[in-house]
PDB file of N, CA and C in Angstrom:
ATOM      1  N   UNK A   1      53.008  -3.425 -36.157  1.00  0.00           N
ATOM      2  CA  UNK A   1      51.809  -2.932 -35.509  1.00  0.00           C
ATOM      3  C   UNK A   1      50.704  -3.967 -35.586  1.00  0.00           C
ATOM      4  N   UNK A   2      50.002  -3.893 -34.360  1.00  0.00           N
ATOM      5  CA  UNK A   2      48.841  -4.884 -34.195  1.00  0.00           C
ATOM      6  C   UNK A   2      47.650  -4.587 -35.135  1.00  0.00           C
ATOM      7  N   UNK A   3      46.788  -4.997 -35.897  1.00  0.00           N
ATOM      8  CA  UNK A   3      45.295  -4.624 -36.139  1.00  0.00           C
ATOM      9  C   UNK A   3      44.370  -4.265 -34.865  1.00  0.00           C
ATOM     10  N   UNK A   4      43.605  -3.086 -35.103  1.00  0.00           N
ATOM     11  CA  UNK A   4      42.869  -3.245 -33.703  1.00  0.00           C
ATOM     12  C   UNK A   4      41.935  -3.713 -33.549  1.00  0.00           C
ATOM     13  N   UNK A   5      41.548  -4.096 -32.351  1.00  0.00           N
ATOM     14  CA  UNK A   5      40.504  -5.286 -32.029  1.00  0.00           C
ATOM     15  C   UNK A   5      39.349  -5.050 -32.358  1.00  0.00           C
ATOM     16  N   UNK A   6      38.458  -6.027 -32.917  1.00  0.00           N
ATOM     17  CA  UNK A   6      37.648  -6.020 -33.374  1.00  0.00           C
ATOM     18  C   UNK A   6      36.225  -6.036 -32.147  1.00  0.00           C
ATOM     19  N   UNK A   7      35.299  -5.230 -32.680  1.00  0.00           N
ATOM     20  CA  UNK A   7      34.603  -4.840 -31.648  1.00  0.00           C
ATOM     21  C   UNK A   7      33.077  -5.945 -31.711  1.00  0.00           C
ATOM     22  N   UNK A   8      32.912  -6.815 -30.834  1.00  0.00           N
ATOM     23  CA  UNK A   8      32.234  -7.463 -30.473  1.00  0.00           C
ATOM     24  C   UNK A   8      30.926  -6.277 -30.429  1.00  0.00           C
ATOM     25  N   UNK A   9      29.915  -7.438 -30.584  1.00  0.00           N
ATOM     26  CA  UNK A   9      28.359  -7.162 -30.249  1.00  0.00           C
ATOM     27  C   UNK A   9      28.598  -6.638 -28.447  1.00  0.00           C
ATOM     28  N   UNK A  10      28.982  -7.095 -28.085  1.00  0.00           N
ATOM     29  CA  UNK A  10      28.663  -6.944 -26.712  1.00  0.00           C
ATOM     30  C   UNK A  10      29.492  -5.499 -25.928  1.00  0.00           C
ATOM     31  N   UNK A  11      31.295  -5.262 -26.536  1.00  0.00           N
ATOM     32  CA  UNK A  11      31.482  -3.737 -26.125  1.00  0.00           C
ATOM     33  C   UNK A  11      30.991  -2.496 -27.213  1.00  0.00           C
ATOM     34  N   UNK A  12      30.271  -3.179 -28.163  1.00  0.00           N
ATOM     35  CA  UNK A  12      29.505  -2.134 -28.875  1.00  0.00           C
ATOM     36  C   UNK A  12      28.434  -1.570 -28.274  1.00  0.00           C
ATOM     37  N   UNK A  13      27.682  -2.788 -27.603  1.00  0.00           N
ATOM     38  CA  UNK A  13      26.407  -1.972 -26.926  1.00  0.00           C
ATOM     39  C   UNK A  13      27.416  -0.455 -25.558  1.00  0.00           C
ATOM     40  N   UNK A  14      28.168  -1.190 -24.785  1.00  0.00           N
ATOM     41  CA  UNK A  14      28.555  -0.332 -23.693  1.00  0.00           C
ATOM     42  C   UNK A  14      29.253   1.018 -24.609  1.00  0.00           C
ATOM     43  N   UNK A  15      29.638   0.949 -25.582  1.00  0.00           N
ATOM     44  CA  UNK A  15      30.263   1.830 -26.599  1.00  0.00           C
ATOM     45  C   UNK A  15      29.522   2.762 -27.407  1.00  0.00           C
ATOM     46  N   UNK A  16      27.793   2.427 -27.878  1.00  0.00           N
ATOM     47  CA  UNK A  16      26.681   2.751 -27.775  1.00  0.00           C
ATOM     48  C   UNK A  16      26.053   3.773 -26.825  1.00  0.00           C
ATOM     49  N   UNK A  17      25.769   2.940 -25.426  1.00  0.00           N
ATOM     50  CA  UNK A  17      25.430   3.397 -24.043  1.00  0.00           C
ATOM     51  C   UNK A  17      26.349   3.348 -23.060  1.00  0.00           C
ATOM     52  N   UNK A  18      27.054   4.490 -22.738  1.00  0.00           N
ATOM     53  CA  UNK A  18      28.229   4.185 -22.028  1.00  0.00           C
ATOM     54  C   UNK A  18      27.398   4.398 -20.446  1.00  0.00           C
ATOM     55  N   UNK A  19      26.518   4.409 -20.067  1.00  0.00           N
ATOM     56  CA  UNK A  19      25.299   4.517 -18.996  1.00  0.00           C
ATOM     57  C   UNK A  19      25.039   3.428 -18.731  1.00  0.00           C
ATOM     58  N   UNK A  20      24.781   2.342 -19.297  1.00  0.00           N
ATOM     59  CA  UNK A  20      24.427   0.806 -18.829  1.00  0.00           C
ATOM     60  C   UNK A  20      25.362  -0.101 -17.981  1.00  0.00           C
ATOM     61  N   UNK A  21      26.345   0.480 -17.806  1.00  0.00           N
ATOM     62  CA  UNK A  21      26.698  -0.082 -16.302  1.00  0.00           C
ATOM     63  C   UNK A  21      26.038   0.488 -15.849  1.00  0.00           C
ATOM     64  N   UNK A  22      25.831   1.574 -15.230  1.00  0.00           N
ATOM     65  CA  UNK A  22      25.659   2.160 -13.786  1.00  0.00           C
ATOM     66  C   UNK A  22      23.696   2.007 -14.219  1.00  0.00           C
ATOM     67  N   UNK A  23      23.009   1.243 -15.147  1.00  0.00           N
ATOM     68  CA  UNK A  23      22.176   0.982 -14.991  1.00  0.00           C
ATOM     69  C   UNK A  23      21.804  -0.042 -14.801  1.00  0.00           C
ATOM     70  N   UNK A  24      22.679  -0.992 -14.131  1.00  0.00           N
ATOM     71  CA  UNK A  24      22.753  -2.241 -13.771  1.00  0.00           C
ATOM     72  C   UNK A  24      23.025  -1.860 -12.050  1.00  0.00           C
ATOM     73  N   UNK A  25      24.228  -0.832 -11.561  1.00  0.00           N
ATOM     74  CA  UNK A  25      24.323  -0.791 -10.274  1.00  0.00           C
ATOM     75  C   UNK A  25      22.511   0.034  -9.931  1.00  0.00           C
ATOM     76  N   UNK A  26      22.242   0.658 -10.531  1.00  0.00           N
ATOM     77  CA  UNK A  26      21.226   1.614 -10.134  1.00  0.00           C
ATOM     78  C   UNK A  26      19.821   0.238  -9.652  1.00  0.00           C
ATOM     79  N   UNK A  27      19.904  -0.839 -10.847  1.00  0.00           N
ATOM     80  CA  UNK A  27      19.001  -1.624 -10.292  1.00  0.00           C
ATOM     81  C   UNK A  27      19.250  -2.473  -9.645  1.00  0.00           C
ATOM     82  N   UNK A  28      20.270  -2.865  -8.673  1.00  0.00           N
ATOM     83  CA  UNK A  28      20.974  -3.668  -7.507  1.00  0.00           C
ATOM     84  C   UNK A  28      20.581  -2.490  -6.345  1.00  0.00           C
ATOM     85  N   UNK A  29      20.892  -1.493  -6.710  1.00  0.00           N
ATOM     86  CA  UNK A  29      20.733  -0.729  -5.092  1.00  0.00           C
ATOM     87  C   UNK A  29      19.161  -0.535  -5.244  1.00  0.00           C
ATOM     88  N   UNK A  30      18.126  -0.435  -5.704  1.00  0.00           N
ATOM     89  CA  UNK A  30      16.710  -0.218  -6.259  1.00  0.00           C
ATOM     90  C   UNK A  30      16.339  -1.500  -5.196  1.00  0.00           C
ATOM     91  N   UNK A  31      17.000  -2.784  -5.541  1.00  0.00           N
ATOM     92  CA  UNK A  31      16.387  -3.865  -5.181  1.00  0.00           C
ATOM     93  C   UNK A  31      16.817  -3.863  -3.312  1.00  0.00           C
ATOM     94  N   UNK A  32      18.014  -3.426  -3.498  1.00  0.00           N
ATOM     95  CA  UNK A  32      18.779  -3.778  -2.038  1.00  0.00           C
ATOM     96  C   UNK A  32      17.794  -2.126  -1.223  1.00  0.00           C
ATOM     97  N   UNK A  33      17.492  -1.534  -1.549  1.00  0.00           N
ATOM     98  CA  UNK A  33      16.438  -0.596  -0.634  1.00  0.00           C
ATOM     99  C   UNK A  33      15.185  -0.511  -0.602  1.00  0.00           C
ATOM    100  N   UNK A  34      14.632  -1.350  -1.575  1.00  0.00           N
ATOM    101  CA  UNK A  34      13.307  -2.217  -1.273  1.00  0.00           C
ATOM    102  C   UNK A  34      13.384  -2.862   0.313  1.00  0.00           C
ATOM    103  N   UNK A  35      14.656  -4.105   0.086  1.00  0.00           N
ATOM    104  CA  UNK A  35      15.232  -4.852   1.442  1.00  0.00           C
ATOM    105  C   UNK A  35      14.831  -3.929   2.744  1.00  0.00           C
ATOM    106  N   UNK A  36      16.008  -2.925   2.785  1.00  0.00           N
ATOM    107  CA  UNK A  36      16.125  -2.496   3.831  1.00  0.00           C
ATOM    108  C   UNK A  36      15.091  -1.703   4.068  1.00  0.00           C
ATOM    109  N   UNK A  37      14.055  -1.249   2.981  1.00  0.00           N
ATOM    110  CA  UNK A  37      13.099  -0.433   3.668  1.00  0.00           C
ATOM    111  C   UNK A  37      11.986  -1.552   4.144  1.00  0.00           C
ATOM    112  N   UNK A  38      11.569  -2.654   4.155  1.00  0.00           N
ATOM    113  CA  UNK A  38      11.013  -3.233   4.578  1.00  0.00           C
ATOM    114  C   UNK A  38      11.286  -3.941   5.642  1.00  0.00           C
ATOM    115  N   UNK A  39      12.679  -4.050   6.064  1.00  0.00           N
ATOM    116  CA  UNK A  39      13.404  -4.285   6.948  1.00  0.00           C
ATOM    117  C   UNK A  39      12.998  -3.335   8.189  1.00  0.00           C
ATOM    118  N   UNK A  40      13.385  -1.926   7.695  1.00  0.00           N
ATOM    119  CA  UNK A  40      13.460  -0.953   8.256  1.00  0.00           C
ATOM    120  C   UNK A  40      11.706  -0.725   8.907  1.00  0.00           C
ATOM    121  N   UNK A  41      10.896  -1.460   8.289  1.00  0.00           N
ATOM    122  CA  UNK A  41       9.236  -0.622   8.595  1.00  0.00           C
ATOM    123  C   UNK A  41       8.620  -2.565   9.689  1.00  0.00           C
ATOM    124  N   UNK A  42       9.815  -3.303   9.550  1.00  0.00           N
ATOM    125  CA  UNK A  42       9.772  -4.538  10.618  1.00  0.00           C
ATOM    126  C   UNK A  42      10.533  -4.241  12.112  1.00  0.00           C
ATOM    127  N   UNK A  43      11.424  -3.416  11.969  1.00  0.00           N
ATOM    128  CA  UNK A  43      11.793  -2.932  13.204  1.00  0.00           C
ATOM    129  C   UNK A  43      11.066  -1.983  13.862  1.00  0.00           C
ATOM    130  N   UNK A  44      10.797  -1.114  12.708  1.00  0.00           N
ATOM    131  CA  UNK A  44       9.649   0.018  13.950  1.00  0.00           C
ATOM    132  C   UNK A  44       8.584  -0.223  14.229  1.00  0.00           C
ATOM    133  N   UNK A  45       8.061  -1.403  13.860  1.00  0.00           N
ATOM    134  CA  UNK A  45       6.936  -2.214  14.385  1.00  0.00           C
ATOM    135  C   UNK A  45       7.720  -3.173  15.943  1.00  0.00           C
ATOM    136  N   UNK A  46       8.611  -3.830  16.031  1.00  0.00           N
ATOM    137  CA  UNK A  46       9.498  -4.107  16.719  1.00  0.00           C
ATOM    138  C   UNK A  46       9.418  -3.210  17.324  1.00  0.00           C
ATOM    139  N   UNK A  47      10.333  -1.621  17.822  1.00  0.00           N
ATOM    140  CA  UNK A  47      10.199  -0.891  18.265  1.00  0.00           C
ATOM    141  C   UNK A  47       9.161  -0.514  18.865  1.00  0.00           C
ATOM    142  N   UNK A  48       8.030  -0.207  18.320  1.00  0.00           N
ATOM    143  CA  UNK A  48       6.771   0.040  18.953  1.00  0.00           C
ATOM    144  C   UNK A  48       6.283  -1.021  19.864  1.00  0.00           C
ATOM    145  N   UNK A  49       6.050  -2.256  19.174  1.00  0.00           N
ATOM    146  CA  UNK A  49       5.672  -3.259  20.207  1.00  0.00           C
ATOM    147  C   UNK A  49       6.508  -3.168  21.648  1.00  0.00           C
ATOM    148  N   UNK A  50       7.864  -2.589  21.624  1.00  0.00           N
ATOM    149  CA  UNK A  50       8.688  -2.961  22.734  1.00  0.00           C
ATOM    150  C   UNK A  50       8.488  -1.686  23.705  1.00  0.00           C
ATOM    151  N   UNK A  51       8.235  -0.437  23.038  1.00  0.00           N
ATOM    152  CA  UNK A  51       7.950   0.767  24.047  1.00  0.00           C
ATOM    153  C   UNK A  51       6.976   0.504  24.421  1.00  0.00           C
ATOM    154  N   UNK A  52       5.945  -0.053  23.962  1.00  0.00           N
ATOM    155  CA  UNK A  52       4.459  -0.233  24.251  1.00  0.00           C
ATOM    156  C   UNK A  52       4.288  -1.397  26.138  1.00  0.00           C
ATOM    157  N   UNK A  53       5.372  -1.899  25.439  1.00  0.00           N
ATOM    158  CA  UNK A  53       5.876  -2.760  26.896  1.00  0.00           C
ATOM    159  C   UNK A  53       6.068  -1.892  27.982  1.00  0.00           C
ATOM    160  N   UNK A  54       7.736  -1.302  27.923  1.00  0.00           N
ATOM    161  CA  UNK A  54       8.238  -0.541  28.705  1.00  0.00           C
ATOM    162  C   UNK A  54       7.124   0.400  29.294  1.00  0.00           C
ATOM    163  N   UNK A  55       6.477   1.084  28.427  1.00  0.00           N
ATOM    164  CA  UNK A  55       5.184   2.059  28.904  1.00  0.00           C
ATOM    165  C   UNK A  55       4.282   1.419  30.366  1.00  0.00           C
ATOM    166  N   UNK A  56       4.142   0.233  29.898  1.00  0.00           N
ATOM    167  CA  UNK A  56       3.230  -0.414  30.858  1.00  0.00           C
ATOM    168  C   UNK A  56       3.818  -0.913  32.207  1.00  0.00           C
ATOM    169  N   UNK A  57       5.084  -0.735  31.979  1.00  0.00           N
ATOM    170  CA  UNK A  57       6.054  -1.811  33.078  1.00  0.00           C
ATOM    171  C   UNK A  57       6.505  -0.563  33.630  1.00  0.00           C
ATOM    172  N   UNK A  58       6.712   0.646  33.528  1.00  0.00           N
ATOM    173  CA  UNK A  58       7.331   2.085  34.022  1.00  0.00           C
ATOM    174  C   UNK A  58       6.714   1.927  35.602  1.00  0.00           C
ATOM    175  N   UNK A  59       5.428   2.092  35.845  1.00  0.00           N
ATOM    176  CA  UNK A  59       4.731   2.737  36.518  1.00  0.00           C
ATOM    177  C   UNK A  59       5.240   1.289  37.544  1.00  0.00           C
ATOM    178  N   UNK A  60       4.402   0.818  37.788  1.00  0.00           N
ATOM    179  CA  UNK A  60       5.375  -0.782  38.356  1.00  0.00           C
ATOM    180  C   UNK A  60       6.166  -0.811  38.902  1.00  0.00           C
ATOM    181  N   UNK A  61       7.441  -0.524  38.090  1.00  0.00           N
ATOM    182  CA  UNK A  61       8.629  -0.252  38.737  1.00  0.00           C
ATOM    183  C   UNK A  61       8.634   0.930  39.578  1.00  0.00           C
ATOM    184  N   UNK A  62       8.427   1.906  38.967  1.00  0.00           N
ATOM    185  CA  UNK A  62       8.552   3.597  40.211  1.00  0.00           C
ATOM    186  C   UNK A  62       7.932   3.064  41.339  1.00  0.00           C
ATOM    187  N   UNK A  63       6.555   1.959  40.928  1.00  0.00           N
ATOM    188  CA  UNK A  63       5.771   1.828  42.578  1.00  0.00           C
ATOM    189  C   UNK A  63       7.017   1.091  43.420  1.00  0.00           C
ATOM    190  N   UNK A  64       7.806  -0.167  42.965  1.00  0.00           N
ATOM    191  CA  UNK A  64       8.406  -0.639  43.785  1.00  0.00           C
ATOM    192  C   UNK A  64       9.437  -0.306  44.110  1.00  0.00           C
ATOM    193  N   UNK A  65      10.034   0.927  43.687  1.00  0.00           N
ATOM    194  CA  UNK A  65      11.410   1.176  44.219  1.00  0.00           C
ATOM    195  C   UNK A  65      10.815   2.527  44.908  1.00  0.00           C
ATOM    196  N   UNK A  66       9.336   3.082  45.168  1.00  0.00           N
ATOM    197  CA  UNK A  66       9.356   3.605  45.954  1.00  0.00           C
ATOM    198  C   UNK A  66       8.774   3.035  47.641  1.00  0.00           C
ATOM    199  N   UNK A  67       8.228   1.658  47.259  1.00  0.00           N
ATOM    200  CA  UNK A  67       8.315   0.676  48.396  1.00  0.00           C
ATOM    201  C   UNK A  67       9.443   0.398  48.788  1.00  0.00           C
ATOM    202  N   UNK A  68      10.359  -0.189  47.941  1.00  0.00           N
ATOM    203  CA  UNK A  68      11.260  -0.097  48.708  1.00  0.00           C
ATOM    204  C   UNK A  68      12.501   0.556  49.424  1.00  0.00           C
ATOM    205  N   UNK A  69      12.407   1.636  49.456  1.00  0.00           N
ATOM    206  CA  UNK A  69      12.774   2.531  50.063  1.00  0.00           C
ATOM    207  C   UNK A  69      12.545   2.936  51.155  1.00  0.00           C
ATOM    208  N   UNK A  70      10.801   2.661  51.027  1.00  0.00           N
ATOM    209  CA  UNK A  70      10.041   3.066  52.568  1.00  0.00           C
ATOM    210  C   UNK A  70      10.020   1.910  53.728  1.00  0.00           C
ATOM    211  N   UNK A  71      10.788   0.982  53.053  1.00  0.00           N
ATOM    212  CA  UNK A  71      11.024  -0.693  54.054  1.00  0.00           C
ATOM    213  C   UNK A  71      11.797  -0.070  55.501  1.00  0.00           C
ATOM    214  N   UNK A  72      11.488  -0.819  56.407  1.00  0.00           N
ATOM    215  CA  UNK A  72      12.915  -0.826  57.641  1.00  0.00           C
ATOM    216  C   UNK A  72      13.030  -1.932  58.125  1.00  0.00           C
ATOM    217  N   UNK A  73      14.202  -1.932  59.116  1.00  0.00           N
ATOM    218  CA  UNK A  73      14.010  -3.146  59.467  1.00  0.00           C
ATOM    219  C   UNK A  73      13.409  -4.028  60.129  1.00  0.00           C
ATOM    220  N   UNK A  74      12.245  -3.706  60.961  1.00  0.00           N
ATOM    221  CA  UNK A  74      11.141  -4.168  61.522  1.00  0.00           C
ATOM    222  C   UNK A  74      10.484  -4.561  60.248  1.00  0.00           C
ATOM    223  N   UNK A  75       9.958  -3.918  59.235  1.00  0.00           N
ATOM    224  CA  UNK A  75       9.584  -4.492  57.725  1.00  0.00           C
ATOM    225  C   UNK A  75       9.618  -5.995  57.354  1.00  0.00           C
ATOM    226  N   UNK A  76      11.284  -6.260  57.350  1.00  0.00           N
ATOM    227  CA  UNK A  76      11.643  -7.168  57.146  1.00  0.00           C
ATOM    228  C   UNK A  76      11.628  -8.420  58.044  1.00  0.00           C
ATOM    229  N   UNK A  77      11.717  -8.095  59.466  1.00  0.00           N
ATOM    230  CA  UNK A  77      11.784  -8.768  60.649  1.00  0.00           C
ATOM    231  C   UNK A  77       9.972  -9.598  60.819  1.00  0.00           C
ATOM    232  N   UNK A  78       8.865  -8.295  60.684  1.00  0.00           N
ATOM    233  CA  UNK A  78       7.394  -8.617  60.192  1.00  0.00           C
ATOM    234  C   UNK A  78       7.610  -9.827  59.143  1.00  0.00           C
ATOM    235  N   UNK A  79       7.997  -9.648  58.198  1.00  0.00           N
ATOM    236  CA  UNK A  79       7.968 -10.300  56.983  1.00  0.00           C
ATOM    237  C   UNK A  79       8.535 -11.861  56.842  1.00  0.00           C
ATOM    238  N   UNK A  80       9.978 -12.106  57.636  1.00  0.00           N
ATOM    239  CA  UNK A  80      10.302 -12.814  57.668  1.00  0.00           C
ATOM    240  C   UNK A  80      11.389 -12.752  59.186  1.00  0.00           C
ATOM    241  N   UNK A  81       9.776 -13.722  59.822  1.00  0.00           N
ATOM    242  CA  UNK A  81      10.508 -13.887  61.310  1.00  0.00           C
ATOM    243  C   UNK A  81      11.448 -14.997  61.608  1.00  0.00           C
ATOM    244  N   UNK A  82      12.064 -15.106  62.851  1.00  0.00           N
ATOM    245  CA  UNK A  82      13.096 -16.120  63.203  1.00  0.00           C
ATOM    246  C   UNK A  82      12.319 -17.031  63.220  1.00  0.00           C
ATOM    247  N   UNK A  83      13.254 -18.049  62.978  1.00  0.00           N
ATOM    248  CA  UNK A  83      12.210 -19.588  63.490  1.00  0.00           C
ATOM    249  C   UNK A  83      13.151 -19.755  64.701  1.00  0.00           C
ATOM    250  N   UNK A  84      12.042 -20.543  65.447  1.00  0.00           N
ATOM    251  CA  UNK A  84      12.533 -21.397  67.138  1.00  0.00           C
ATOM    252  C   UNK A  84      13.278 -22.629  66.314  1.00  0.00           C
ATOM    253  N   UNK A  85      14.112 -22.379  67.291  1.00  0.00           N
ATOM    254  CA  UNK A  85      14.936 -24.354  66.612  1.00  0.00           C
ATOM    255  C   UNK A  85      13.949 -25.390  68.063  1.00  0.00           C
ATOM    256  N   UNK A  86      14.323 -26.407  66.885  1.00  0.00           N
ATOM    257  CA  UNK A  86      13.446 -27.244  68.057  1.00  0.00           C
ATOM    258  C   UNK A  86      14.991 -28.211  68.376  1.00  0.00           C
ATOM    259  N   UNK A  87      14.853 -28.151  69.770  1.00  0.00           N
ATOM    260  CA  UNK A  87      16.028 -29.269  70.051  1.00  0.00           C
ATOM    261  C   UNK A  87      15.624 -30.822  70.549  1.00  0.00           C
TER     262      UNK A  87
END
């Protein structure tokens, strides 16, 4: 039979506190959702800036796709006439 192993300073503490792992993961995810919440409060600034766009550009567009709709072809003919060839 073996002697059993002798217990180091170091699995005494985890043998002690059997909690100090997961108080090591607890302060990795602590740090990593700091990240993403600041991440997260750079996009909805992002976000906002970009609806704030769209908002302004809406109306714009409805005007021109309801111009163009109301076009015919005299419209276009007005707009852009034949040229004479010169011979």
């Amino acid at each position: 039979m073996r002697p059993p192993p002798a217990v180091t300073p170091y699995k005494n503490r985890y043998i002690l506190n059997p909690l100090c792992g997961d108080c090591q993961v607890r302060k990795v995810v602590k740090e990593e959702e700091a990240v993403a919440k600041v991440k997260a409060e750079e996009t909805q600034a992002i976000a906002a800036d970009a609806q704030k766009d769209v908002d302004e550009a809406l109306p714009a567009l409805e005007a021109a796709i309801k111009v163009h709709s109301h076009l015919t072809r005299q419209s276009y003919r007005h707009a852009y006439p034949r040229r004479q060839r010169v011979w």
